[in-house]
Structures are given as structure tokens and as C-alpha cells.
N, C-alpha and C. Protein backbone atom coordinates (compact mmCIF):
# COMPACT_ATOMS: atom_id res chain seq x y z
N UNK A 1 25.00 35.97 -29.07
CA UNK A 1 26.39 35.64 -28.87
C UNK A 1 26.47 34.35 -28.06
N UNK A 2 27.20 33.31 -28.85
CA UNK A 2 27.22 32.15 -27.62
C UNK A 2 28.49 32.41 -26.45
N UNK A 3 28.44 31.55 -25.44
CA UNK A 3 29.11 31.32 -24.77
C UNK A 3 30.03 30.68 -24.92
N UNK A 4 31.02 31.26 -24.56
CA UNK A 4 32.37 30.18 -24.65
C UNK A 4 32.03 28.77 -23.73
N UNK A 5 33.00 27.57 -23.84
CA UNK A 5 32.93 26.83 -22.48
C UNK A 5 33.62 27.24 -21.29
N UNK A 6 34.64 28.24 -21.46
CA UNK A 6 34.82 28.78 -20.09
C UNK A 6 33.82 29.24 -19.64
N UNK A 7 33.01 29.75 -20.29
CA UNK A 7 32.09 30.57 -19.35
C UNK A 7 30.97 29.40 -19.10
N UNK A 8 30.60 28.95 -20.02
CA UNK A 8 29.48 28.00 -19.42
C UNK A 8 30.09 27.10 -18.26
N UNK A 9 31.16 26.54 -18.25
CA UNK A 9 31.60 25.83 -16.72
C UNK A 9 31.94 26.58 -15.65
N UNK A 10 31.80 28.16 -16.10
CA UNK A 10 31.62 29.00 -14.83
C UNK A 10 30.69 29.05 -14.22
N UNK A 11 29.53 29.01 -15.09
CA UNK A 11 28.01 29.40 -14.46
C UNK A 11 27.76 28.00 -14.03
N UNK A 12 28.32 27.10 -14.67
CA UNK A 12 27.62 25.77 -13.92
C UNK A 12 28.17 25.68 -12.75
N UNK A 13 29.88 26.18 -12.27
CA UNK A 13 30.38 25.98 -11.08
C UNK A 13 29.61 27.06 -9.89
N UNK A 14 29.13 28.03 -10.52
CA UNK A 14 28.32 28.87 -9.85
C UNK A 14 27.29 28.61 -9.24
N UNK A 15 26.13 27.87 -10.24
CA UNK A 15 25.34 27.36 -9.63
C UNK A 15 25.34 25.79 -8.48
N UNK A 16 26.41 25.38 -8.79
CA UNK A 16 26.56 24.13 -7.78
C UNK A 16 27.14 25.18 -6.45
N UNK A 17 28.00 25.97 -6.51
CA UNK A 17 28.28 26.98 -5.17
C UNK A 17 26.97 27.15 -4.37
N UNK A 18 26.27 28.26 -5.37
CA UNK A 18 24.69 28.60 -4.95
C UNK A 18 23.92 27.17 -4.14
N UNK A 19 23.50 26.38 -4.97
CA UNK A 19 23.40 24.68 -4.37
C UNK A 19 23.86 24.42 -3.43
N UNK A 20 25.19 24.53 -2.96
CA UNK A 20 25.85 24.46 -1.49
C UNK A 20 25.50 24.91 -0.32
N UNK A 21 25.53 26.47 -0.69
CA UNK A 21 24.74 27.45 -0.01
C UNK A 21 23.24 26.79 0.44
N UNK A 22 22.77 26.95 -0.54
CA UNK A 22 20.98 26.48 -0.04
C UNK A 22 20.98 25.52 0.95
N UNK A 23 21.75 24.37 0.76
CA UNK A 23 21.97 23.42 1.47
C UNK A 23 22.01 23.70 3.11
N UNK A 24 22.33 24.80 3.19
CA UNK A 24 22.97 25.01 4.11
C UNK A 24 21.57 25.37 5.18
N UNK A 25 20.60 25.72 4.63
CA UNK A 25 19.35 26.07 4.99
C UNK A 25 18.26 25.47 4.64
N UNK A 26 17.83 24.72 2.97
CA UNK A 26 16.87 24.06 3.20
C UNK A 26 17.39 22.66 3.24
N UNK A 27 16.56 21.79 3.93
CA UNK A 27 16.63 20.54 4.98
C UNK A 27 16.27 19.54 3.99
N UNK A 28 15.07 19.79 3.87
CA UNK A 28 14.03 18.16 3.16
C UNK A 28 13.87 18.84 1.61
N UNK A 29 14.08 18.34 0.09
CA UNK A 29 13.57 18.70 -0.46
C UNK A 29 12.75 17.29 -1.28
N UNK A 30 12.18 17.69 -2.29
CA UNK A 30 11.45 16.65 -3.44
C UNK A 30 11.36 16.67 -4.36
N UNK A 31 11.86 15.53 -5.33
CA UNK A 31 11.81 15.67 -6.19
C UNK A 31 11.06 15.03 -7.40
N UNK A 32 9.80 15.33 -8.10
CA UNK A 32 9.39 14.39 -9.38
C UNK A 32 10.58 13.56 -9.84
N UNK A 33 10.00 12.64 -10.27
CA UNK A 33 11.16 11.52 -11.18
C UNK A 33 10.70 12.19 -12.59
N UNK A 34 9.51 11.23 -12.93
CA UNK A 34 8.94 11.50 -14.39
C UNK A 34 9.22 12.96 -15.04
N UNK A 35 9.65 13.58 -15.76
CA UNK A 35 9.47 15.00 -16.40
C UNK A 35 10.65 16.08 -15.44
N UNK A 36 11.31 15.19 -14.34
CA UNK A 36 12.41 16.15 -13.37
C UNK A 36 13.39 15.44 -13.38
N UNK A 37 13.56 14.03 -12.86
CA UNK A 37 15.06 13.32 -12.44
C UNK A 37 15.28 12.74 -13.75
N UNK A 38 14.17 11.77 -14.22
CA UNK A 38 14.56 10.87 -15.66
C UNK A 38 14.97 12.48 -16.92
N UNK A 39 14.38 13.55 -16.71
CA UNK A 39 14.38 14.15 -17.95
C UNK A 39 15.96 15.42 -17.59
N UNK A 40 15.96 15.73 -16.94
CA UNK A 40 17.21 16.48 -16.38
C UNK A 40 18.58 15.85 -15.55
N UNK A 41 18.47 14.70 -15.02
CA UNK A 41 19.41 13.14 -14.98
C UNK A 41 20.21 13.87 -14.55
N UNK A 42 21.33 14.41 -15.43
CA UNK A 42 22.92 15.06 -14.91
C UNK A 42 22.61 16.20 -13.72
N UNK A 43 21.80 16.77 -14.56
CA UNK A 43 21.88 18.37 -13.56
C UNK A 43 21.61 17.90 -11.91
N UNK A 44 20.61 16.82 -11.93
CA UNK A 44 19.77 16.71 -10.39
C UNK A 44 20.88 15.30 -9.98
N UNK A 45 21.39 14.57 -10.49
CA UNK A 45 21.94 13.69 -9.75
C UNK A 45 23.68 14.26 -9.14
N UNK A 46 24.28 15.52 -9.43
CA UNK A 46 24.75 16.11 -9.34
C UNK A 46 24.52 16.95 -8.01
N UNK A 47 23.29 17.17 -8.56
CA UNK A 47 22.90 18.61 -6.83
C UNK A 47 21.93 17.52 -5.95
N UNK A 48 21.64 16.26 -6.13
CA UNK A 48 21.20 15.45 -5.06
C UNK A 48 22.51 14.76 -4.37
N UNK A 49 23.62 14.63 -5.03
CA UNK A 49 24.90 13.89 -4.26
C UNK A 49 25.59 15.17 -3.10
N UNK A 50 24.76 16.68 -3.86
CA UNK A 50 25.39 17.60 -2.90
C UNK A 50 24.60 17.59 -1.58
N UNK A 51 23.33 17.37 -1.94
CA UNK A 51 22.33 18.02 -0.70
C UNK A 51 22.36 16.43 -0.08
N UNK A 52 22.58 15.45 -0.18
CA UNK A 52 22.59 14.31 0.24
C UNK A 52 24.23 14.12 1.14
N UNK A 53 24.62 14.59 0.61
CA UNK A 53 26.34 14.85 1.49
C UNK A 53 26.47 15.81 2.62
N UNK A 54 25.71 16.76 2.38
CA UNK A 54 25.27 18.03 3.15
C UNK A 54 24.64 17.37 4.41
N UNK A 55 23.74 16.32 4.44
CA UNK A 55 22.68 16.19 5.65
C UNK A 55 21.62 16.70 5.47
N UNK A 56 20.92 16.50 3.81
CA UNK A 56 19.66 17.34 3.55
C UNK A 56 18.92 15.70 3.12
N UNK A 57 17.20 15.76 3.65
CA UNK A 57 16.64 14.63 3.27
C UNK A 57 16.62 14.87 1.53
N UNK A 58 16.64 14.05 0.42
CA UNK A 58 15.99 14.28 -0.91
C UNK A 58 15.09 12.83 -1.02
N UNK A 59 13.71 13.82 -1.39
CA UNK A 59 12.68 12.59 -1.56
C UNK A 59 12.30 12.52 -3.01
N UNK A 60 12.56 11.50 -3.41
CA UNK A 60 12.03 11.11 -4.47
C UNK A 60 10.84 10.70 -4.59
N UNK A 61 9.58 11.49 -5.11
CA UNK A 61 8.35 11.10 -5.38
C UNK A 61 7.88 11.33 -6.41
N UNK A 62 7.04 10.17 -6.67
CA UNK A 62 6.48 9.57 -8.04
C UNK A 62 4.93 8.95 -8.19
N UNK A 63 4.33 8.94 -9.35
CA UNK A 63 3.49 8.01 -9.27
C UNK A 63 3.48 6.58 -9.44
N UNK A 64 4.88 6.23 -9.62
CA UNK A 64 5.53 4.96 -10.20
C UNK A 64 4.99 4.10 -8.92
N UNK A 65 5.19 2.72 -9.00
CA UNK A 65 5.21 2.03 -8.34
C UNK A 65 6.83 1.94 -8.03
N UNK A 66 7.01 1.74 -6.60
CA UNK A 66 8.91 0.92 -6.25
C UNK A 66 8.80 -0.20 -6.08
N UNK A 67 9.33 -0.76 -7.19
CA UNK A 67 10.20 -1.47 -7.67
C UNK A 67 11.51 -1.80 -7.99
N UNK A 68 12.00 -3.13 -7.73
CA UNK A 68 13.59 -3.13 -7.99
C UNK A 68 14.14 -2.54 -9.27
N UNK A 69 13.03 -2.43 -10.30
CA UNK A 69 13.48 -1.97 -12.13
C UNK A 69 13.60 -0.09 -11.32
N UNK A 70 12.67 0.21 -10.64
CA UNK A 70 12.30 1.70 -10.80
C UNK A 70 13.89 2.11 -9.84
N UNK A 71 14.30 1.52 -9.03
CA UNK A 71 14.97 1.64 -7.96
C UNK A 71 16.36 1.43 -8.58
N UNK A 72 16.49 0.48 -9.72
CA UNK A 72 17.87 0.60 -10.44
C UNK A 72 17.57 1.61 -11.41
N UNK A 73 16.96 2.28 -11.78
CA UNK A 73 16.55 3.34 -12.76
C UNK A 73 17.14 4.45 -11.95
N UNK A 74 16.64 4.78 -11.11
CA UNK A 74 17.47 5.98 -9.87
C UNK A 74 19.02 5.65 -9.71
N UNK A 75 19.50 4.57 -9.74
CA UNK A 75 20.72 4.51 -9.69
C UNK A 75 21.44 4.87 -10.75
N UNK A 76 21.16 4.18 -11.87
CA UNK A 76 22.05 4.08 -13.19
C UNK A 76 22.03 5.77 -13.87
N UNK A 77 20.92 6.72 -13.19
CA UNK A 77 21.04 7.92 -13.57
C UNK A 77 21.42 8.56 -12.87
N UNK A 78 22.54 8.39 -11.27
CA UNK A 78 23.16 8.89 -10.44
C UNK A 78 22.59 9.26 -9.67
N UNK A 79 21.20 9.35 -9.29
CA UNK A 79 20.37 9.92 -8.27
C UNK A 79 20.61 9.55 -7.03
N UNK A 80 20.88 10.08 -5.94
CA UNK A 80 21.09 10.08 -5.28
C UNK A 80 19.81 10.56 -4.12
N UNK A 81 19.18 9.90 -2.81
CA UNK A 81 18.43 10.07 -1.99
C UNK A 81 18.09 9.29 -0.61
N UNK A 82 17.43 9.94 0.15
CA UNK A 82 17.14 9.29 1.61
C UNK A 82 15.85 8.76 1.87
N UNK A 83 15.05 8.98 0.77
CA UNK A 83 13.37 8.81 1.05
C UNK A 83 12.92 8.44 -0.11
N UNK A 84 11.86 7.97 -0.79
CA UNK A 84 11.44 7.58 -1.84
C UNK A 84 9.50 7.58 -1.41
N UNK A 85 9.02 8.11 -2.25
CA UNK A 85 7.69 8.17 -1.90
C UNK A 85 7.12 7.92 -3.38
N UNK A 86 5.97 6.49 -3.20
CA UNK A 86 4.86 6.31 -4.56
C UNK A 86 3.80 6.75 -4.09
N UNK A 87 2.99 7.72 -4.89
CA UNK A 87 1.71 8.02 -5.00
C UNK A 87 0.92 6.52 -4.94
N UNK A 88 0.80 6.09 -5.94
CA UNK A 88 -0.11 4.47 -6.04
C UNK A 88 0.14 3.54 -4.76
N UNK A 89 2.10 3.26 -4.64
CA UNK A 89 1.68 2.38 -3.15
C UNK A 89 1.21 3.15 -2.14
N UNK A 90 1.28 4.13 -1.66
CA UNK A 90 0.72 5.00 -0.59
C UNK A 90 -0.91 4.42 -0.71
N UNK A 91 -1.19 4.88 -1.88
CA UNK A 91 -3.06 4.61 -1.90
C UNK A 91 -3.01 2.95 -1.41
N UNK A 92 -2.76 2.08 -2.01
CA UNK A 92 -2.89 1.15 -2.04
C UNK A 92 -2.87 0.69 -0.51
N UNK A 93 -1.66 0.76 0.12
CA UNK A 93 -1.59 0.44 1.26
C UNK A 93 -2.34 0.90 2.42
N UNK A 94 -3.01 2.39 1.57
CA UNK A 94 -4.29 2.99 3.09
C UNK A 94 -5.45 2.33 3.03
N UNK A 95 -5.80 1.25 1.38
CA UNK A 95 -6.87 0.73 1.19
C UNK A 95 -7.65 2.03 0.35
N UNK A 96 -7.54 2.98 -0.38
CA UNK A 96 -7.73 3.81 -1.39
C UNK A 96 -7.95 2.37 -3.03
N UNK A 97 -9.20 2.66 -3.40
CA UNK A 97 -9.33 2.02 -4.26
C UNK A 97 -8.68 2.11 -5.85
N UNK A 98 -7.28 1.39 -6.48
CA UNK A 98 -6.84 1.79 -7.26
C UNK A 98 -7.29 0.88 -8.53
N UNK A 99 -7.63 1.85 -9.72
CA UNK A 99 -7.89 0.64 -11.03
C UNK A 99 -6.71 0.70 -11.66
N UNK A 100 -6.50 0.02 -12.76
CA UNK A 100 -5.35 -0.40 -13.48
C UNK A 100 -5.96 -0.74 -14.68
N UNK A 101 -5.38 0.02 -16.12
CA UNK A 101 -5.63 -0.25 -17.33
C UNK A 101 -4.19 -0.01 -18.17
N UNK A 102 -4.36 -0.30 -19.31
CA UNK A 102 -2.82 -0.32 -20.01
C UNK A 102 -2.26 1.22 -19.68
N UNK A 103 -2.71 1.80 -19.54
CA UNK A 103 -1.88 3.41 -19.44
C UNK A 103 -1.07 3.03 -17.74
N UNK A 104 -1.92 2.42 -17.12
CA UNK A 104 -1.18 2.39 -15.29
C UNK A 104 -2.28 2.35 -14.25
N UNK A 105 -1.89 2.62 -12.99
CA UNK A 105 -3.00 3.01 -12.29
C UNK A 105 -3.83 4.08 -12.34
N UNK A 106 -4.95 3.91 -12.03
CA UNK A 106 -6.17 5.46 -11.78
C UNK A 106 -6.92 5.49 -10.36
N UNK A 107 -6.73 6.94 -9.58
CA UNK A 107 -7.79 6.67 -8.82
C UNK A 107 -8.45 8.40 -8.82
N UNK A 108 -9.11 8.40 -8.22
CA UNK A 108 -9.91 9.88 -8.48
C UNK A 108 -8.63 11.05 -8.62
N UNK A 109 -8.95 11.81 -9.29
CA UNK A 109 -7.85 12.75 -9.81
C UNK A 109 -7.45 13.87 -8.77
N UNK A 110 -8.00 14.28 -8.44
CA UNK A 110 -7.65 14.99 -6.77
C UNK A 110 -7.76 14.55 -5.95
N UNK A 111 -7.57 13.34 -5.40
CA UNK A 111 -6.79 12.50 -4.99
C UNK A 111 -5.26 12.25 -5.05
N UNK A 112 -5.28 11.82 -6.25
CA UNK A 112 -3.66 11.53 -7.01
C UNK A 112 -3.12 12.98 -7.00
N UNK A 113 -4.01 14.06 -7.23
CA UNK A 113 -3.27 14.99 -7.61
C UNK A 113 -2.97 15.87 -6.24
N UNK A 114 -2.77 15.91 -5.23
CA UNK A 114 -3.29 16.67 -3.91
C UNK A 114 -2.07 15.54 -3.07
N UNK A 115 -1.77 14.09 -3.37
CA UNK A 115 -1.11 13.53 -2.56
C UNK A 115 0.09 13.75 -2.33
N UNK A 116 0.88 14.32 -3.38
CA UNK A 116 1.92 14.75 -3.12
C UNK A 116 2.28 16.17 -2.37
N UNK A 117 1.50 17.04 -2.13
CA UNK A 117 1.75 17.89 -1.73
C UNK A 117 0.98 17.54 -0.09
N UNK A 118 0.08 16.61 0.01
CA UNK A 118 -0.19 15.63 1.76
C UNK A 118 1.26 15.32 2.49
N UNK A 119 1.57 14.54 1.21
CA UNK A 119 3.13 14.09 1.32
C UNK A 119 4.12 14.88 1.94
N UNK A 120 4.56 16.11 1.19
CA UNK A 120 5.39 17.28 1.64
C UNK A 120 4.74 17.69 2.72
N UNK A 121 3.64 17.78 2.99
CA UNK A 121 3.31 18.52 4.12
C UNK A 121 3.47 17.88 5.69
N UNK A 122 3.13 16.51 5.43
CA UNK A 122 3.50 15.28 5.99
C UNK A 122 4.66 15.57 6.97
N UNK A 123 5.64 15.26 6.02
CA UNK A 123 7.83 15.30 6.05
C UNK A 123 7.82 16.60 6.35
N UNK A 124 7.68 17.69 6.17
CA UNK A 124 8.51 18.71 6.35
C UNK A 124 8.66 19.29 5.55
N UNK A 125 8.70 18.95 3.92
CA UNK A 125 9.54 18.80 3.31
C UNK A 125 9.14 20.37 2.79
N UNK A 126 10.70 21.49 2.51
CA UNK A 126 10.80 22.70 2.20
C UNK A 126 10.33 23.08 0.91
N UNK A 127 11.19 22.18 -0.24
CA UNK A 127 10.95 22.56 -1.70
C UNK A 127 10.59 21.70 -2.54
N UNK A 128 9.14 21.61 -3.27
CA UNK A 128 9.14 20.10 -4.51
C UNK A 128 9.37 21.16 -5.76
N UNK A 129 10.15 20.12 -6.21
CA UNK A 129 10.61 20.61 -7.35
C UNK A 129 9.47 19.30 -8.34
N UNK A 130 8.67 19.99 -9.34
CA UNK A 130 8.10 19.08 -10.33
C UNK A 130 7.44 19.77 -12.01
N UNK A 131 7.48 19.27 -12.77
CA UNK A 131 6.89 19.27 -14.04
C UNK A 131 5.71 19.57 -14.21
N UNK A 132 4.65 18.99 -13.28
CA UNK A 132 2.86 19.14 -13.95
C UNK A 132 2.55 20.40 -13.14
N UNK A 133 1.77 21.06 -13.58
CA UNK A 133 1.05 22.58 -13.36
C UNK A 133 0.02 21.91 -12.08
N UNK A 134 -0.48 21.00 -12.39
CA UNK A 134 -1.63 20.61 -11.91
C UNK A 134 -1.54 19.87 -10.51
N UNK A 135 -0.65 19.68 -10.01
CA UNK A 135 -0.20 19.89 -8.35
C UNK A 135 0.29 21.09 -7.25
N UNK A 136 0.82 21.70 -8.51
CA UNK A 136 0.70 23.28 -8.01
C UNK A 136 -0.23 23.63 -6.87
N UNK A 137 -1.47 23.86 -7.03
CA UNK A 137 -2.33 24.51 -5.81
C UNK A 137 -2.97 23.89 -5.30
N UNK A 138 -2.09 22.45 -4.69
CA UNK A 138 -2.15 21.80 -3.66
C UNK A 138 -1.64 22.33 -2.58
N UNK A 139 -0.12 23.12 -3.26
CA UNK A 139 0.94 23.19 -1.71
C UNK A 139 0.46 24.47 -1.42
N UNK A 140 0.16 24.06 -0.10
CA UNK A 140 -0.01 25.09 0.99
C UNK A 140 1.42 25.32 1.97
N UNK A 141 2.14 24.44 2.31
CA UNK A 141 3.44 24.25 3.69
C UNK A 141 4.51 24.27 2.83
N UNK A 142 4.50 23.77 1.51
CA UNK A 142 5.91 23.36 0.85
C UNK A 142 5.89 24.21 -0.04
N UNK A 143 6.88 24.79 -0.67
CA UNK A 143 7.13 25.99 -1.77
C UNK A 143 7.53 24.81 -3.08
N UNK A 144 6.95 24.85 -3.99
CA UNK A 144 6.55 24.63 -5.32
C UNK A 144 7.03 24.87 -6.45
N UNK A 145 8.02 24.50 -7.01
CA UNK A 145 9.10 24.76 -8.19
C UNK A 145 8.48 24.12 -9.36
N UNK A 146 7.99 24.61 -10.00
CA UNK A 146 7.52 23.99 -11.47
C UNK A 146 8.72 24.10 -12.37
N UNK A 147 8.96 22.94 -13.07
CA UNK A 147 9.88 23.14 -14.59
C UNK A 147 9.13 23.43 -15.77
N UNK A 148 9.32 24.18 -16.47
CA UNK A 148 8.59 24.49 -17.80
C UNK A 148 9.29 23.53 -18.56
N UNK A 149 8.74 22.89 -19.45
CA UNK A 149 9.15 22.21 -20.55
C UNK A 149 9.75 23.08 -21.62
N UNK A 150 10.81 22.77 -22.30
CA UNK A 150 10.59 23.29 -23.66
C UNK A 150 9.72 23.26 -24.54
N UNK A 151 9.42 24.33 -25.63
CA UNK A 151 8.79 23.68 -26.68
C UNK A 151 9.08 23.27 -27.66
């Protein structure tokens, strides 16, 4: 049975309530760009203008490099945040040796894969919300929201 749109703009007003609420308790959260902000856009630039209005940090972390292109990319999809964290400049700037081939940067894979959850553990930060399986059982301090893809 589908849903009417009354009802679906109920549950969506529901869940932005719920969103409010949380706010109200968790502080720092994080969020993947790749496969979370670029691929879900409305839903998260929506509940980042909430938790960002609230007095909640939202970190945007990526393996991207920041850049002015990556940095108007967050804008033009409404994202909204207080922190911004790159995997690659992080390495780069500790002196972590990074290669570069047409796919992007590479540096040892648990490494790259372990930094983001250094990161959260770092900040504070309560909840990463992200896409790859394979950062998962890094977090030890931060609670770990995977998105399943469709198939």
C-alpha cells in the first residue's frame, strides 16, 4: 500500500522533530561527504542547518582534498557545518607519505582507513555517520552509523 503525501510529510516532519530532540544531547557529529552528503544532499543539508542552529559541531569529513571547488560543492548542496576534516591534507601536513595516480591519492590502507575514526576520537565527536563498511572497526569512542546502499 503506498503512502499518501500526507502521510509521507508526516513522517518526514517527525523525523526532523526526532532530529531536534537529538540535538538536544548529541554535541559533535560527522559526516562522510562521498556516498552520505553528495548522495543524500536534501535529507542531511536539512538536519545539518538543524544541528548547526542548535549549537551542535557538524564535521564534514572526507578523503577529498579542501578546496575552493570542494567547499562550493558543500554549499550549492545546502550543507551546512562548523568543521571540515581531509583525510589526505591531514596526512600530508603530518609529513605521512602520500602517492597520487589518476584514481587520487594513496597511502597505506589502514592508515587512510583508521584516520577518520583518530579524527572522531580526537574532537569528541559523538556520531559518524558514513557509507564504507571498512571504517567501521576503527571506532572505538565514536558510535558508527553506516548507510547501506541500495541495490
Amino acid at each position: 500500500m503506498k503512502e499518501s503525501t500526507r502521510d509521507l510529510r508526516k513522517n518526514y516532519l517527525s523525523s526532523i522533530s526526532i532530529a531536534e530532540e537529538l540535538v538536544k544531547k548529541m554535541l559533535k557529529i560527522g559526516f562522510d561527504f562521498h556516498g552520505v552528503l553528495d548522495t543524500h544532499s536534501k535529507m542531511f543539508a536539512e538536519l545539518s542547518k538543524i544541528f548547526v542552529a542548535n549549537g551542535c559541531e557538524v564535521h564534514v569529513i572526507t578523503g577529498s582534498k579542501i578546496t575552493p571547488k570542494f567547499q562550493q560543492e558543500l554549499i550549492d548542496l545546502g550543507i551546512q557545518y562548523t568543521h571540515i576534516f581531509s583525510i589526505v591534507d591531514y596526512h600530508e601536513s603530518i609529513g605521512t607519505p602520500v602517492q597520487y595516480d589518476e584514481r587520487g591519492p594513496w597511502i597505506d590502507a589502514d592508515l587512510w582507513n583508521r584516520t577518520k575514526a583518530d579524527y572522531c576520537s580526537r574532537e569528541g565527536i559523538n556520531l559518524h555517520i558514513d557509507d564504507s563498511d571498512e571504517y567501521g572497526k576503527f571506532f572505538k569512542n565514536t558510535a558508527y552509523l553506516q548507510i547501506i546502499k541500495p541495490e
